[in-house]
C-alpha atoms as a PDB file:
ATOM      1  CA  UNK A   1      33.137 173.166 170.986  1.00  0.00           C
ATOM      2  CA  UNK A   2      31.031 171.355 173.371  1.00  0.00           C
ATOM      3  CA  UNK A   3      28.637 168.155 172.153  1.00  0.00           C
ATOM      4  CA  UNK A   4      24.916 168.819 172.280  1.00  0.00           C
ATOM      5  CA  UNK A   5      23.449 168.404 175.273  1.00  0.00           C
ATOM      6  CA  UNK A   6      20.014 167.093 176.457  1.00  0.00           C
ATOM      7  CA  UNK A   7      18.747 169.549 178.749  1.00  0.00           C
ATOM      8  CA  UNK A   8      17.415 173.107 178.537  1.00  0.00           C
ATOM      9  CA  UNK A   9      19.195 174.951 175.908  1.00  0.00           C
ATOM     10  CA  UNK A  10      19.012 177.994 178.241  1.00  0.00           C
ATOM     11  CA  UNK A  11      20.866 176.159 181.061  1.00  0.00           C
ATOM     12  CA  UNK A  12      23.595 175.067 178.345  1.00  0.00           C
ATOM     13  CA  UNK A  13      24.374 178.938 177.026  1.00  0.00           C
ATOM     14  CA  UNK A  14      24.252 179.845 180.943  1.00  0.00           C
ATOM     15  CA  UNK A  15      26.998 177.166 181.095  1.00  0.00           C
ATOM     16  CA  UNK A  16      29.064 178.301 177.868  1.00  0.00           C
ATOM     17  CA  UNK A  17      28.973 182.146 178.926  1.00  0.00           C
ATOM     18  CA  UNK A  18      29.689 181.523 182.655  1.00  0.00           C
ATOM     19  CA  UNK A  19      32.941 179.501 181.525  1.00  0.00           C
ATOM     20  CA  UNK A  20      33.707 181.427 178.858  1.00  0.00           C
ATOM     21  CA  UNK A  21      32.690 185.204 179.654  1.00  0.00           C
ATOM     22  CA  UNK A  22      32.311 186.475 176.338  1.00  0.00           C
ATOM     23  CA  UNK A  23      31.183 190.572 175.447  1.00  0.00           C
ATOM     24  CA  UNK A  24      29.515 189.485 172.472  1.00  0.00           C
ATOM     25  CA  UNK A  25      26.871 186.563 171.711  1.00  0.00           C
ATOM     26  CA  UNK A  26      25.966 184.978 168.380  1.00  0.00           C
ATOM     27  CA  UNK A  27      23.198 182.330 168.434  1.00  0.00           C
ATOM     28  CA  UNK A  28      22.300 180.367 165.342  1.00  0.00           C
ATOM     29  CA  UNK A  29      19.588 178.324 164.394  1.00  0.00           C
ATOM     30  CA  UNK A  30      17.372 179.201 167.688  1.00  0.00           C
ATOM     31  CA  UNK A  31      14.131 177.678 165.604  1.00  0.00           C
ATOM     32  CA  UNK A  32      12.029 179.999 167.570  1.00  0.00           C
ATOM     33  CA  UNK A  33      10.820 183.437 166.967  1.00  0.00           C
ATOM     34  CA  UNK A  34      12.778 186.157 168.683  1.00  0.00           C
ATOM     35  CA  UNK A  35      10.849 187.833 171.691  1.00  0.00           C
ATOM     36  CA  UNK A  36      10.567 191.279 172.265  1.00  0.00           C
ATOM     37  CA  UNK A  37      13.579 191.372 174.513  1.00  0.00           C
ATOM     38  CA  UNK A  38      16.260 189.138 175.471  1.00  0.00           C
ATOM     39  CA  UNK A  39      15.228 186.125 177.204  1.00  0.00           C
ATOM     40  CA  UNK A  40      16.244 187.065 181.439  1.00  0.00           C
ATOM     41  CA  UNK A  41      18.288 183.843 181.298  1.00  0.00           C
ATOM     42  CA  UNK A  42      20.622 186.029 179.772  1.00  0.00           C
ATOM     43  CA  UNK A  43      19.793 189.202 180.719  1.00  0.00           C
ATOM     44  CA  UNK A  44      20.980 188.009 184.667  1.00  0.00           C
ATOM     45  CA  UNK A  45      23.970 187.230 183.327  1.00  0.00           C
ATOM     46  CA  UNK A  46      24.691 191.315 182.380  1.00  0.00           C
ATOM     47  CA  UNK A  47      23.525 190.548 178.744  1.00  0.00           C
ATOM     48  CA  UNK A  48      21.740 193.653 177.218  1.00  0.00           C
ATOM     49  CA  UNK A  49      17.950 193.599 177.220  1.00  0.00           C
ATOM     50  CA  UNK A  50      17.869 194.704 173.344  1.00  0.00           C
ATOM     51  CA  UNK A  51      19.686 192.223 170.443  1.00  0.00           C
ATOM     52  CA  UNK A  52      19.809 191.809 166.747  1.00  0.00           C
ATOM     53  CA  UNK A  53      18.221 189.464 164.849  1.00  0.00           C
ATOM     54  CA  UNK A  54      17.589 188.682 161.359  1.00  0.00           C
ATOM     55  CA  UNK A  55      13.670 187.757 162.024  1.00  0.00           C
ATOM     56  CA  UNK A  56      10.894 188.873 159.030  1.00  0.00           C
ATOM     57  CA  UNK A  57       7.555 188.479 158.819  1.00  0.00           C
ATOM     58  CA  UNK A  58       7.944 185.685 155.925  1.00  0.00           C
ATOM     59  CA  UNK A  59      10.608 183.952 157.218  1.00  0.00           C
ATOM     60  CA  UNK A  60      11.557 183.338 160.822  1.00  0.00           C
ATOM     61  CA  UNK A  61      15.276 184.366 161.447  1.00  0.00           C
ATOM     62  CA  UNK A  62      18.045 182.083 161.730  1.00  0.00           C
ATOM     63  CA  UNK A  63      20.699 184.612 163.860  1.00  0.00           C
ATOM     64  CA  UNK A  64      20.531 186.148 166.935  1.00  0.00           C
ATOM     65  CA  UNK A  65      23.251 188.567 168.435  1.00  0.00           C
ATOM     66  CA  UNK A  66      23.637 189.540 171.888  1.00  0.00           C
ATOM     67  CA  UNK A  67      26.343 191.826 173.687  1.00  0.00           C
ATOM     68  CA  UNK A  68      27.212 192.515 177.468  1.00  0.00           C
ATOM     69  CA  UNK A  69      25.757 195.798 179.252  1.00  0.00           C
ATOM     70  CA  UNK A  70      27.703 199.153 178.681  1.00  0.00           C
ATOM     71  CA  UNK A  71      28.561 197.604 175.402  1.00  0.00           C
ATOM     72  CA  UNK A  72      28.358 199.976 172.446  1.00  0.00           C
ATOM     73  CA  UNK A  73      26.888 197.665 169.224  1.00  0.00           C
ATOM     74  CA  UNK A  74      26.345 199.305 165.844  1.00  0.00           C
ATOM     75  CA  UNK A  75      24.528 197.690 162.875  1.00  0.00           C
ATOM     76  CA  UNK A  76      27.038 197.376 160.098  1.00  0.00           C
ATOM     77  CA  UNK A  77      25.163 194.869 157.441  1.00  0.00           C
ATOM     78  CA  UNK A  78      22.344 192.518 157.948  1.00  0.00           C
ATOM     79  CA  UNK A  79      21.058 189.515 155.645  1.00  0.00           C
ATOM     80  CA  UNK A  80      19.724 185.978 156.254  1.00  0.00           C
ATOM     81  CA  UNK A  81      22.869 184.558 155.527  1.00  0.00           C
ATOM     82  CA  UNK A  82      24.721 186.886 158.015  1.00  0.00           C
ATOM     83  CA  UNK A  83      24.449 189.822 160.947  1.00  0.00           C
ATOM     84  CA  UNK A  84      27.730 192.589 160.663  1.00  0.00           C
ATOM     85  CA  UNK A  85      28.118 194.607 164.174  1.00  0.00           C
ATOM     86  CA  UNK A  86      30.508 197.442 164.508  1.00  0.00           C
ATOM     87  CA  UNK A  87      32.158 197.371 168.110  1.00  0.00           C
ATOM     88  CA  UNK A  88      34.625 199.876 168.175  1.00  0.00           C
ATOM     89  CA  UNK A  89      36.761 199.419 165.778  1.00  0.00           C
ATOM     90  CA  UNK A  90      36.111 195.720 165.160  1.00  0.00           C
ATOM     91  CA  UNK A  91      33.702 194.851 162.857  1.00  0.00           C
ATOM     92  CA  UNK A  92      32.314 191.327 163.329  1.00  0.00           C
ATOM     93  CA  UNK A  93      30.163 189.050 160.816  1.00  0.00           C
ATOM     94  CA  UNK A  94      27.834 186.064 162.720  1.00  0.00           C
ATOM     95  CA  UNK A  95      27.487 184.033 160.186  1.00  0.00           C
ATOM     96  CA  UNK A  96      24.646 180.924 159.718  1.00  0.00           C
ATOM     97  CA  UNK A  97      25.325 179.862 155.624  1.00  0.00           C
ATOM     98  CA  UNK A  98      22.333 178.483 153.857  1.00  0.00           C
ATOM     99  CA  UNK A  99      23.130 174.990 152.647  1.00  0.00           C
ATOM    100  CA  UNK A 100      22.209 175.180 148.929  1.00  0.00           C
ATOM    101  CA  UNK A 101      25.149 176.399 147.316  1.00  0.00           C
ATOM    102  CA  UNK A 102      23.625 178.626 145.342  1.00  0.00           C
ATOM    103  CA  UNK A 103      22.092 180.648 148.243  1.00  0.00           C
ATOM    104  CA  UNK A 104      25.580 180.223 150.006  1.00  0.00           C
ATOM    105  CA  UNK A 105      26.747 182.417 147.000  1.00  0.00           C
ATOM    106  CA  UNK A 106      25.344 185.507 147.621  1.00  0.00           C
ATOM    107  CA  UNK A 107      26.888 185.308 151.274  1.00  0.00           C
ATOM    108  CA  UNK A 108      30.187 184.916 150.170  1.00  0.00           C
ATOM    109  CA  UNK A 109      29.551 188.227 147.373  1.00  0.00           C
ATOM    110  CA  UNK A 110      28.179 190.430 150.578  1.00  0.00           C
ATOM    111  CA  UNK A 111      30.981 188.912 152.776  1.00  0.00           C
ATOM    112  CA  UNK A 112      33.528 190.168 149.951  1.00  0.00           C
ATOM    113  CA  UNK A 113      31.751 193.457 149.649  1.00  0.00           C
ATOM    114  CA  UNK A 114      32.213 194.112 153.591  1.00  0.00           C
ATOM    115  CA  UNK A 115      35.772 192.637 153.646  1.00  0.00           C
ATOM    116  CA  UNK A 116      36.371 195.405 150.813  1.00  0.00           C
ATOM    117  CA  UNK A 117      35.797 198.270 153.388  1.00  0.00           C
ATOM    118  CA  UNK A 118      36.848 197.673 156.608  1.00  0.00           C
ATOM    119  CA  UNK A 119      39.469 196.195 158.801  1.00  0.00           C
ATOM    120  CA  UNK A 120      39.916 194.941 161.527  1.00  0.00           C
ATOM    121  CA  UNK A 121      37.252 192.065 160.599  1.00  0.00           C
ATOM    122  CA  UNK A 122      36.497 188.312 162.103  1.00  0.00           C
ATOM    123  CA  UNK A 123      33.425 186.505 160.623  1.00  0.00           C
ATOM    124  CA  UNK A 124      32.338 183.454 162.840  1.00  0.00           C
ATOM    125  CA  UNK A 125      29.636 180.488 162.664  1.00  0.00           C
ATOM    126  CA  UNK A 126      28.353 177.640 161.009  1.00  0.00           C
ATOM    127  CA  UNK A 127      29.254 178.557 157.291  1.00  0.00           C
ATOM    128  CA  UNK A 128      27.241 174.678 156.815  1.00  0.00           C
ATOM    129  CA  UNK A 129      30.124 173.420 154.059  1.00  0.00           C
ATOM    130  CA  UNK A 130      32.392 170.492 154.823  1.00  0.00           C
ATOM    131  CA  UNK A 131      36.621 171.388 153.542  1.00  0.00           C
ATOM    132  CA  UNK A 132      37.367 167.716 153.347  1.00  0.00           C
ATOM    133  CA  UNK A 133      35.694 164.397 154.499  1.00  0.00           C
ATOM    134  CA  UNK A 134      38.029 161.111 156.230  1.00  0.00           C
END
Protein backbone atom coordinates (compact mmCIF):
# COMPACT_ATOMS: atom_id res chain seq x y z
CA UNK A 1 0.00 0.00 0.00
CA UNK A 2 1.11 3.34 -1.00
CA UNK A 3 1.92 6.29 1.84
CA UNK A 4 -0.51 9.19 1.87
CA UNK A 5 0.06 11.61 -0.39
CA UNK A 6 -0.33 15.45 -0.41
CA UNK A 7 -2.13 16.26 -3.41
CA UNK A 8 -5.68 15.80 -4.72
CA UNK A 9 -7.07 12.64 -3.48
CA UNK A 10 -8.74 12.30 -6.92
CA UNK A 11 -5.37 12.47 -8.76
CA UNK A 12 -4.01 9.71 -6.20
CA UNK A 13 -7.06 6.98 -6.93
CA UNK A 14 -6.49 8.02 -10.78
CA UNK A 15 -2.91 6.89 -9.99
CA UNK A 16 -3.80 3.59 -7.94
CA UNK A 17 -6.48 2.40 -10.64
CA UNK A 18 -4.35 3.32 -13.71
CA UNK A 19 -1.45 1.06 -12.17
CA UNK A 20 -3.45 -1.30 -10.81
CA UNK A 21 -6.65 -1.77 -13.15
CA UNK A 22 -8.97 -3.11 -10.78
CA UNK A 23 -13.06 -4.19 -11.77
CA UNK A 24 -14.11 -3.34 -8.46
CA UNK A 25 -13.49 -0.14 -6.11
CA UNK A 26 -13.86 0.17 -2.35
CA UNK A 27 -13.24 3.63 -0.83
CA UNK A 28 -13.24 4.17 2.90
CA UNK A 29 -13.41 6.99 5.00
CA UNK A 30 -14.14 9.60 1.97
CA UNK A 31 -15.37 12.26 4.90
CA UNK A 32 -17.62 13.72 2.34
CA UNK A 33 -21.13 13.08 1.42
CA UNK A 34 -21.63 10.86 -1.58
CA UNK A 35 -22.93 12.80 -4.77
CA UNK A 36 -25.57 11.77 -6.84
CA UNK A 37 -23.29 9.96 -9.22
CA UNK A 38 -19.81 8.97 -9.34
CA UNK A 39 -17.42 11.70 -9.34
CA UNK A 40 -16.17 11.88 -13.61
CA UNK A 41 -12.63 11.47 -12.24
CA UNK A 42 -13.62 8.07 -12.19
CA UNK A 43 -16.21 7.75 -14.40
CA UNK A 44 -13.31 8.59 -17.45
CA UNK A 45 -11.58 5.95 -16.27
CA UNK A 46 -14.70 3.30 -17.42
CA UNK A 47 -15.96 3.37 -13.74
CA UNK A 48 -19.84 3.05 -13.63
CA UNK A 49 -21.79 6.26 -13.15
CA UNK A 50 -24.01 4.55 -10.26
CA UNK A 51 -22.11 3.09 -6.77
CA UNK A 52 -22.98 1.91 -3.36
CA UNK A 53 -22.64 3.59 -0.41
CA UNK A 54 -23.56 3.27 3.09
CA UNK A 55 -24.68 7.19 3.41
CA UNK A 56 -28.03 8.04 5.85
CA UNK A 57 -29.56 10.94 6.61
CA UNK A 58 -28.16 10.81 10.40
CA UNK A 59 -24.97 9.74 9.76
CA UNK A 60 -22.76 10.42 6.77
CA UNK A 61 -21.39 7.07 5.30
CA UNK A 62 -18.05 5.80 5.78
CA UNK A 63 -17.90 3.22 2.42
CA UNK A 64 -18.13 3.75 -0.97
CA UNK A 65 -18.07 0.95 -3.74
CA UNK A 66 -17.45 1.39 -7.27
CA UNK A 67 -17.19 -1.25 -10.23
CA UNK A 68 -15.98 -0.99 -13.97
CA UNK A 69 -18.69 -0.55 -16.89
CA UNK A 70 -20.47 -3.79 -18.18
CA UNK A 71 -19.93 -4.97 -14.69
CA UNK A 72 -22.89 -6.80 -13.17
CA UNK A 73 -22.96 -5.68 -9.10
CA UNK A 74 -25.68 -7.06 -6.83
CA UNK A 75 -26.39 -5.85 -3.26
CA UNK A 76 -25.77 -8.77 -0.97
CA UNK A 77 -25.71 -7.03 2.75
CA UNK A 78 -25.20 -3.50 3.73
CA UNK A 79 -24.32 -1.93 7.30
CA UNK A 80 -22.06 0.89 8.57
CA UNK A 81 -19.55 -1.40 9.49
CA UNK A 82 -19.54 -3.10 6.01
CA UNK A 83 -20.97 -3.12 2.10
CA UNK A 84 -21.49 -7.14 0.67
CA UNK A 85 -21.66 -7.13 -3.39
CA UNK A 86 -22.49 -10.22 -5.29
CA UNK A 87 -20.34 -10.36 -8.61
CA UNK A 88 -20.96 -13.48 -10.13
CA UNK A 89 -20.30 -15.89 -8.07
CA UNK A 90 -17.97 -13.99 -5.73
CA UNK A 91 -19.35 -12.38 -3.02
CA UNK A 92 -17.18 -9.56 -1.63
CA UNK A 93 -17.40 -7.64 1.89
CA UNK A 94 -15.65 -3.78 1.89
CA UNK A 95 -15.12 -3.49 5.10
CA UNK A 96 -14.35 0.06 7.29
CA UNK A 97 -14.56 -1.45 11.30
CA UNK A 98 -15.67 1.05 13.85
CA UNK A 99 -12.94 1.44 16.44
CA UNK A 100 -14.84 0.88 19.72
CA UNK A 101 -14.79 -2.65 20.22
CA UNK A 102 -18.00 -2.98 21.10
CA UNK A 103 -19.40 -1.56 17.79
CA UNK A 104 -16.62 -3.72 16.03
CA UNK A 105 -18.74 -6.64 17.51
CA UNK A 106 -21.67 -6.56 15.69
CA UNK A 107 -19.46 -6.53 12.40
CA UNK A 108 -17.79 -9.52 13.15
CA UNK A 109 -21.66 -11.33 14.14
CA UNK A 110 -23.00 -10.02 10.47
CA UNK A 111 -19.59 -10.99 8.91
CA UNK A 112 -20.19 -14.62 10.50
CA UNK A 113 -23.79 -14.61 9.45
CA UNK A 114 -22.72 -13.95 5.63
CA UNK A 115 -19.67 -16.30 5.85
CA UNK A 116 -22.47 -18.93 6.97
CA UNK A 117 -24.13 -18.78 3.45
CA UNK A 118 -22.01 -18.33 0.78
CA UNK A 119 -18.73 -19.17 -0.77
CA UNK A 120 -16.59 -18.09 -2.63
CA UNK A 121 -16.08 -14.95 -0.16
CA UNK A 122 -13.04 -12.22 0.35
CA UNK A 123 -13.76 -9.38 2.86
CA UNK A 124 -11.20 -6.43 2.46
CA UNK A 125 -10.38 -2.96 4.32
CA UNK A 126 -9.40 -1.24 7.24
CA UNK A 127 -10.91 -3.64 9.97
CA UNK A 128 -9.11 -0.47 12.43
CA UNK A 129 -7.55 -3.30 15.09
CA UNK A 130 -3.82 -3.71 15.51
CA UNK A 131 -2.72 -8.08 15.71
CA UNK A 132 0.47 -7.22 17.50
CA UNK A 133 2.56 -4.03 18.23
CA UNK A 134 6.94 -4.02 17.96
Amino acid sequence: MRGIRRQNPWTYLEEIVKEYKPELLGIVEPLIRPPAKLPLELGRLGFDSMFLHNDTPSKVGNIWVCWREGNVVTLYALSQQHITVKVGNLVLSFVHANSAYGIRRSLWSELTQIGLAVEPWDVVGDFNIVLMSK
